[in-house]
C-alpha atoms as a PDB file:
ATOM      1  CA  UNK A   1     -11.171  -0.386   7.320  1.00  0.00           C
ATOM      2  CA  UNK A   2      -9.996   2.686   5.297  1.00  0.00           C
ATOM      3  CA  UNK A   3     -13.389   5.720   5.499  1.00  0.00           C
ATOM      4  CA  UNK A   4     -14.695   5.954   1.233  1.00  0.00           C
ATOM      5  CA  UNK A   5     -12.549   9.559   1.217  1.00  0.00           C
ATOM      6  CA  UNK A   6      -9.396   7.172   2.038  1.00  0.00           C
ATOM      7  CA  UNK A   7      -9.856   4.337  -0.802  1.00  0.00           C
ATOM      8  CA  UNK A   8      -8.523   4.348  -3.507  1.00  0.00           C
ATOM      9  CA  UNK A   9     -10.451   3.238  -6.582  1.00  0.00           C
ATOM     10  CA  UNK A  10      -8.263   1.362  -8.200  1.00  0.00           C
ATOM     11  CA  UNK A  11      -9.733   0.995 -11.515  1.00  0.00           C
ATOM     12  CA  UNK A  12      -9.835   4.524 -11.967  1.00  0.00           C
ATOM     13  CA  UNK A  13      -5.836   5.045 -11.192  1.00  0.00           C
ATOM     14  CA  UNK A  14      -4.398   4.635 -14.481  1.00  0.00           C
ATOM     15  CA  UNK A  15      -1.202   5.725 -13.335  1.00  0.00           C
ATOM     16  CA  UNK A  16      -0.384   2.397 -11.635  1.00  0.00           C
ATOM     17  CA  UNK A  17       1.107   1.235 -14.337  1.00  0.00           C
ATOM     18  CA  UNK A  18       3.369   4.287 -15.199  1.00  0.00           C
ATOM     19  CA  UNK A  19       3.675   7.910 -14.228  1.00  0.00           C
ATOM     20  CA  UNK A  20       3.994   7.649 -10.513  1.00  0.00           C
ATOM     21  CA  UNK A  21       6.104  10.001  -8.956  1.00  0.00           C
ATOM     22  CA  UNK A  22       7.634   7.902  -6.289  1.00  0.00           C
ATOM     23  CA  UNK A  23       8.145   3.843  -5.815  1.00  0.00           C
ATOM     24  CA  UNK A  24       9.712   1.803  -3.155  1.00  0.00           C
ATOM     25  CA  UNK A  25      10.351  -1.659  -3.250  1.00  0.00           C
ATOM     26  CA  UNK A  26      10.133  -4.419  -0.459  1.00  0.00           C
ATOM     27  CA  UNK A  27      10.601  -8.312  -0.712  1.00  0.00           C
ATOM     28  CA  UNK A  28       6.753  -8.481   0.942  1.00  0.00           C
ATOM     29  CA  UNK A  29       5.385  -4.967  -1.695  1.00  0.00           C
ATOM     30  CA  UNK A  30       5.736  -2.546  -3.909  1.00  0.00           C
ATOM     31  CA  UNK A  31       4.770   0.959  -3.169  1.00  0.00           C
ATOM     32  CA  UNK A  32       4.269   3.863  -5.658  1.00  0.00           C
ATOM     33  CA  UNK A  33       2.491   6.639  -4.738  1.00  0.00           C
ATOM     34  CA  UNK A  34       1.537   9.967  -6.965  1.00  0.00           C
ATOM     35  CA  UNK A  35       1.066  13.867  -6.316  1.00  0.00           C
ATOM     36  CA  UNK A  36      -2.795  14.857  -6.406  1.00  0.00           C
ATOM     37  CA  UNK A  37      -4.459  18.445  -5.593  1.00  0.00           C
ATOM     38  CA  UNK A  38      -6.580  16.141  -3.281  1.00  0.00           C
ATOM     39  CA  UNK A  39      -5.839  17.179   0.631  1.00  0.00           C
ATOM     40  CA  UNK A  40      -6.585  13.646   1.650  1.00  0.00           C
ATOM     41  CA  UNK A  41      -4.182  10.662   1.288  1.00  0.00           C
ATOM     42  CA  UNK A  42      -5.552   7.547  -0.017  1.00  0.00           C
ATOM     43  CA  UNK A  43      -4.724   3.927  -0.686  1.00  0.00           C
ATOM     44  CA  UNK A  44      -4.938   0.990  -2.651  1.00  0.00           C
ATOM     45  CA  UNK A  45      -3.831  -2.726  -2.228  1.00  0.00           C
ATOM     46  CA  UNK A  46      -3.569  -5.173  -5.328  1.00  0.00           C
ATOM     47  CA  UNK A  47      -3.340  -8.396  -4.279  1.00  0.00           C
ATOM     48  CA  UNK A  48      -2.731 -10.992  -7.215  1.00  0.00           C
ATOM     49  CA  UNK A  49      -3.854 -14.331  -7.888  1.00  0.00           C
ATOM     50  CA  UNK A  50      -0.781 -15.229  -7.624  1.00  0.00           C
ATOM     51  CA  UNK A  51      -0.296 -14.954  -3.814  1.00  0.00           C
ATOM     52  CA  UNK A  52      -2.949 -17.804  -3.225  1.00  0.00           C
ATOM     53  CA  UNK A  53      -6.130 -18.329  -2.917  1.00  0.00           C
ATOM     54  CA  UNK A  54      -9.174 -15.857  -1.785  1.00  0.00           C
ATOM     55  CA  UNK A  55      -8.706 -16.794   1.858  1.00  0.00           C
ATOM     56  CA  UNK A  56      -4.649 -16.046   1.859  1.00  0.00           C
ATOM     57  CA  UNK A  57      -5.375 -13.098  -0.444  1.00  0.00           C
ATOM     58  CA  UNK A  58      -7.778 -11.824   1.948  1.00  0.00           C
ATOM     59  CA  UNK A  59      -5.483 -12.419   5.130  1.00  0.00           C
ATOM     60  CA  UNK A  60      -2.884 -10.868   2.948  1.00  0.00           C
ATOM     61  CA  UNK A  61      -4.458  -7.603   2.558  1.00  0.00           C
ATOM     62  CA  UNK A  62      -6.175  -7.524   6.027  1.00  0.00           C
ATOM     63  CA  UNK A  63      -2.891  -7.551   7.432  1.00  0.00           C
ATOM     64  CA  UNK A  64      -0.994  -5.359   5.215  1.00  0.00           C
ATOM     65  CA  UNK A  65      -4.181  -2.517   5.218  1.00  0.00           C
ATOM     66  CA  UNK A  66      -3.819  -2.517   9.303  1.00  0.00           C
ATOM     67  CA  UNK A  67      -0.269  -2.312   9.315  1.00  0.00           C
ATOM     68  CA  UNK A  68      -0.889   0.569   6.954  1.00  0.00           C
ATOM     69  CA  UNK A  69      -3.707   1.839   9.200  1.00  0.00           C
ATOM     70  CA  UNK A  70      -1.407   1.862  12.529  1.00  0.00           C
ATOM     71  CA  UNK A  71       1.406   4.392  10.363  1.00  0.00           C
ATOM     72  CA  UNK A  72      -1.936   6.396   8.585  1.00  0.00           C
ATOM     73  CA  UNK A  73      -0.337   9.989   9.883  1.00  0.00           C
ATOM     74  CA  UNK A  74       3.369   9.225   8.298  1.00  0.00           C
ATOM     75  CA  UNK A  75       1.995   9.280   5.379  1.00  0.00           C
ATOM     76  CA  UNK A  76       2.625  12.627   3.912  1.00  0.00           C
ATOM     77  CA  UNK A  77      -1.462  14.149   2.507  1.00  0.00           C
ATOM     78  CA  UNK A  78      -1.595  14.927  -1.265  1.00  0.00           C
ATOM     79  CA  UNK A  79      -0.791  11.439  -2.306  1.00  0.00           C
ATOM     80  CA  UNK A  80      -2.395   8.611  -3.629  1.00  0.00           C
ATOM     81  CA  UNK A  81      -0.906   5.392  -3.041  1.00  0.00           C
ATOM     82  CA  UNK A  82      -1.020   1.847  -4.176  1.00  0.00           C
ATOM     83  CA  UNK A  83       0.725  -1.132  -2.264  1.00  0.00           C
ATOM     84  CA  UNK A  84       1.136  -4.212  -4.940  1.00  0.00           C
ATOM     85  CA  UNK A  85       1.741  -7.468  -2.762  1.00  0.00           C
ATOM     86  CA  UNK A  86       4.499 -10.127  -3.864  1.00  0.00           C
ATOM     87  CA  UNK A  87       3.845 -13.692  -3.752  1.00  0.00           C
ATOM     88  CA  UNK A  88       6.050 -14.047  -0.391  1.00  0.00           C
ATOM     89  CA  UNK A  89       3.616 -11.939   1.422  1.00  0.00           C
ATOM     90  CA  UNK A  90       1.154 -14.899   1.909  1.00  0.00           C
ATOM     91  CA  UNK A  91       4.318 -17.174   3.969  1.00  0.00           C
ATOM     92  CA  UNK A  92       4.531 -13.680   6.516  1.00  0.00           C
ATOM     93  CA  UNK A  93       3.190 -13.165   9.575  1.00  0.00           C
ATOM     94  CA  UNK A  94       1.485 -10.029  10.589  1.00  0.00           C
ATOM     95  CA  UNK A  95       3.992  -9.200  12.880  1.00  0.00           C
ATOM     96  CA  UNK A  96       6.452  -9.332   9.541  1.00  0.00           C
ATOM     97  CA  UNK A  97       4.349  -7.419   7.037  1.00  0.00           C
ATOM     98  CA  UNK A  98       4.396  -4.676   9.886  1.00  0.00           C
ATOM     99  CA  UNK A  99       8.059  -4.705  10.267  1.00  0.00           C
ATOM    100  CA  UNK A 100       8.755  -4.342   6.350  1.00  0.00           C
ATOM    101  CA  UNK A 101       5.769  -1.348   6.420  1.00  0.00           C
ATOM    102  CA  UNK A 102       7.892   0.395   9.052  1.00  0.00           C
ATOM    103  CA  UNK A 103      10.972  -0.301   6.585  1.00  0.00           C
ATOM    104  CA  UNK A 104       9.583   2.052   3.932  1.00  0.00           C
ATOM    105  CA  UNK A 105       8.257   4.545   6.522  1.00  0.00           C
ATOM    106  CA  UNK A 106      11.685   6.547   6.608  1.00  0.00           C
ATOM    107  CA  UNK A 107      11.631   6.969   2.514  1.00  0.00           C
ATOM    108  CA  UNK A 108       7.599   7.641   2.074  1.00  0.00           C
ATOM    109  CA  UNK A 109       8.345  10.803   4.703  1.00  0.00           C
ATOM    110  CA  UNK A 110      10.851  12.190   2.431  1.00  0.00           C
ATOM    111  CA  UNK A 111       8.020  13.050   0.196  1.00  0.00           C
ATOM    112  CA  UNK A 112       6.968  16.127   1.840  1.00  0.00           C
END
């Protein structure tokens, strides 16, 4: 799990919805992220009701916030970000989720 300095509270983040300063999309996600004065990076998953029920959900997110977890230091600091989950991410394996995180690696480093 993410330490409290590295969540994201999610309900607080207006910006989800518009304003963010970078996005990236993915068949599995969605990633936008936005410029803070905060030296820490931190992160927030939405996963919809539309993916499946609690228990995929939760596998869902599990899987997507230790893929995230393995790549924490490519993550350029001063940025909050928010991965939104797509419906197909509940059919993926782990070992998938973490191949389409590494996709998006290369684009979130351009950032610094």
């Amino acid at each position: 799990m993410f330490s409290d300095e590295q969540r994201l509270n999610l309900a607080k983040a207006k910006w989800r919805y518009s304003g963010a300063d970078f996005s990236v999309s993915d068949p599995l996600f969605k990633l936008i992220a936005k410029r803070t004065n905060d030296p820490m990076r931190r992160f927030g998953f939405l996963i919809s009701g539309k993916v499946g029920k609690a228990a995929v959900r939760n596998r869902s997110k599990r899987y997507l916030t230790e893929c995230v977890r393995d790549h924490l230091e490519e993550f350029p600091e001063k940025f909050d970000y928010i991965f939104i989950a797509h419906p197909e991410i509940a059919k993926k394996t782990h070992e998938e989720i973490c191949s389409s995180v590494d996709k998006i690696l290369p684009k979130v480093s351009l950032l610094r």
